[in-house]
Protein backbone atom coordinates (compact mmCIF):
# COMPACT_ATOMS: atom_id res chain seq x y z
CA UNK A 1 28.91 106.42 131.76
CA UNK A 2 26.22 104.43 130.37
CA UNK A 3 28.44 101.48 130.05
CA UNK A 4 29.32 101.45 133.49
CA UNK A 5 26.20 101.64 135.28
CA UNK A 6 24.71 98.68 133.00
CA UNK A 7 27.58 96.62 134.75
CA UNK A 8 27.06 97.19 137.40
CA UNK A 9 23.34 95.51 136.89
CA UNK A 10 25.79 92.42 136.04
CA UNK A 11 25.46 91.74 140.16
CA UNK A 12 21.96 92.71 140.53
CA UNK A 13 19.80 89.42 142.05
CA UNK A 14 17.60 89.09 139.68
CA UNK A 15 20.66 88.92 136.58
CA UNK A 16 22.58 86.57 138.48
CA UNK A 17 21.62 83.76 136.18
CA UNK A 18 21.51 85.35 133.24
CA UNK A 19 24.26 84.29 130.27
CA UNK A 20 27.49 86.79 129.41
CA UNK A 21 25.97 86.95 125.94
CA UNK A 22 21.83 87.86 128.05
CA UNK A 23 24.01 90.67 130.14
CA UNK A 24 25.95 92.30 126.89
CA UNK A 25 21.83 92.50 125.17
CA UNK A 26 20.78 94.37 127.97
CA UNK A 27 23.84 96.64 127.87
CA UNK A 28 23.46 97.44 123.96
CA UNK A 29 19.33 97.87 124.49
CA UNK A 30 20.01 100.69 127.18
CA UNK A 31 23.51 102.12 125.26
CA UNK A 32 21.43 102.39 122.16
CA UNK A 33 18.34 103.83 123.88
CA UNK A 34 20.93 106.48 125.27
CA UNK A 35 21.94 106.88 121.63
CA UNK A 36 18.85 107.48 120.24
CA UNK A 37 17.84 110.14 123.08
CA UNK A 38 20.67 111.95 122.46
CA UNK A 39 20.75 111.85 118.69
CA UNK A 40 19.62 115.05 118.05
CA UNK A 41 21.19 117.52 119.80
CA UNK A 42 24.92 116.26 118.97
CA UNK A 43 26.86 116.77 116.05
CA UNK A 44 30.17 115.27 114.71
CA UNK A 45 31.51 111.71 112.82
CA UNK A 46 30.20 109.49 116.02
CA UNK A 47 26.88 111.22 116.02
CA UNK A 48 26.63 111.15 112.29
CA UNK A 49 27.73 108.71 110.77
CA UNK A 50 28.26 105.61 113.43
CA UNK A 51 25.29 105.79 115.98
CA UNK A 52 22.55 105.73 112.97
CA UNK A 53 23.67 102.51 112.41
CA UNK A 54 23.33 101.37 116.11
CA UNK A 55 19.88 103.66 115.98
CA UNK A 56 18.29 101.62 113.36
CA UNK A 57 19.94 97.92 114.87
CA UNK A 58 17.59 98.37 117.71
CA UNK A 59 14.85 99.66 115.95
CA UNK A 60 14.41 96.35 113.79
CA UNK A 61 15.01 94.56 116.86
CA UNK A 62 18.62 93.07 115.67
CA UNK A 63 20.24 93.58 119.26
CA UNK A 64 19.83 89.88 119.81
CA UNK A 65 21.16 88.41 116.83
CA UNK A 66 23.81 91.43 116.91
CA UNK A 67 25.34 89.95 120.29
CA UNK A 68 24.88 86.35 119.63
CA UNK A 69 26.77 86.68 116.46
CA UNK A 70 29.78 88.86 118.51
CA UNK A 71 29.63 86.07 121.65
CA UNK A 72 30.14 83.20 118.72
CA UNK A 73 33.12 82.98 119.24
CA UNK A 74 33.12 81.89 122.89
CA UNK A 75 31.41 79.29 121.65
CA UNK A 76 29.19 79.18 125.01
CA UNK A 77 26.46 76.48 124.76
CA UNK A 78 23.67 79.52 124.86
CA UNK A 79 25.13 81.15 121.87
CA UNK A 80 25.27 78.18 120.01
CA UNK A 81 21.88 76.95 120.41
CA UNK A 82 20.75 80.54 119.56
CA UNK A 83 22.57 80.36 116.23
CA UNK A 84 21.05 76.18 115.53
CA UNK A 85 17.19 77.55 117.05
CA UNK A 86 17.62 81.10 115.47
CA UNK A 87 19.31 80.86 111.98
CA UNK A 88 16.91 83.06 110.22
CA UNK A 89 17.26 85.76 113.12
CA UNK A 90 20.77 85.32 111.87
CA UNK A 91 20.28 85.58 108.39
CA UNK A 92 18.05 88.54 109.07
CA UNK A 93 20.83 90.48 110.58
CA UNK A 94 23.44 89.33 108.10
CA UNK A 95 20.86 91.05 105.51
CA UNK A 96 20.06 94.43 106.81
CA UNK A 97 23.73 95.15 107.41
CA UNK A 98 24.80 94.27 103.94
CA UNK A 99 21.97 96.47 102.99
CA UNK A 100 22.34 99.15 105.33
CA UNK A 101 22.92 102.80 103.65
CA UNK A 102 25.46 104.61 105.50
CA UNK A 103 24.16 107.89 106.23
């Protein structure tokens, strides 16, 4: 549900020049918000074991190298200067997940 309301901000005025890779940030920051809210008082594998992980990505701030490493492969000119300007937000990212503990 979360999902589909953030897309439909995707023809709000004031996104309308944002980049595809801009847009999906602002969808993870508000899908992970949602996930941390709701953390608590739900139970099973998702809960448990997958949305930590997505918890903790926006709590070190990693959403934006997070989606610039998933657009990569469009190779869209904003994605690509993110990775030249922002290679240590990169490497940053690269780091936590290897050393992320799996709850």
């Amino acid at each position: 549900m979360v999902l589909s309301m953030t897309a439909t901000l995707d023809f709000d005025e004031k996104n309308k020049n944002k980049t595809q890779c801009q847009k999906a940030i602002d969808k993870f920051e508000s899908i992970f918000t949602v996930l941390k809210e709701g953390q608590k008082e739900n139970k099973g594998f998702y809960w448990e074991f997958l949305a930590p992980y997505f918890i903790e990505l926006k709590d070190k701030n990693l959403i934006e190298p997070f989606a610039n490493i998933v657009f990569l492969p469009s190779q869209a000119e904003d994605v690509k200067k993110y990775h030249k300007d922002y290679a240590n937000e990169i490497q940053r990212f690269y780091e936590w997940n290897k050393n992320y503990v799996w709850k």
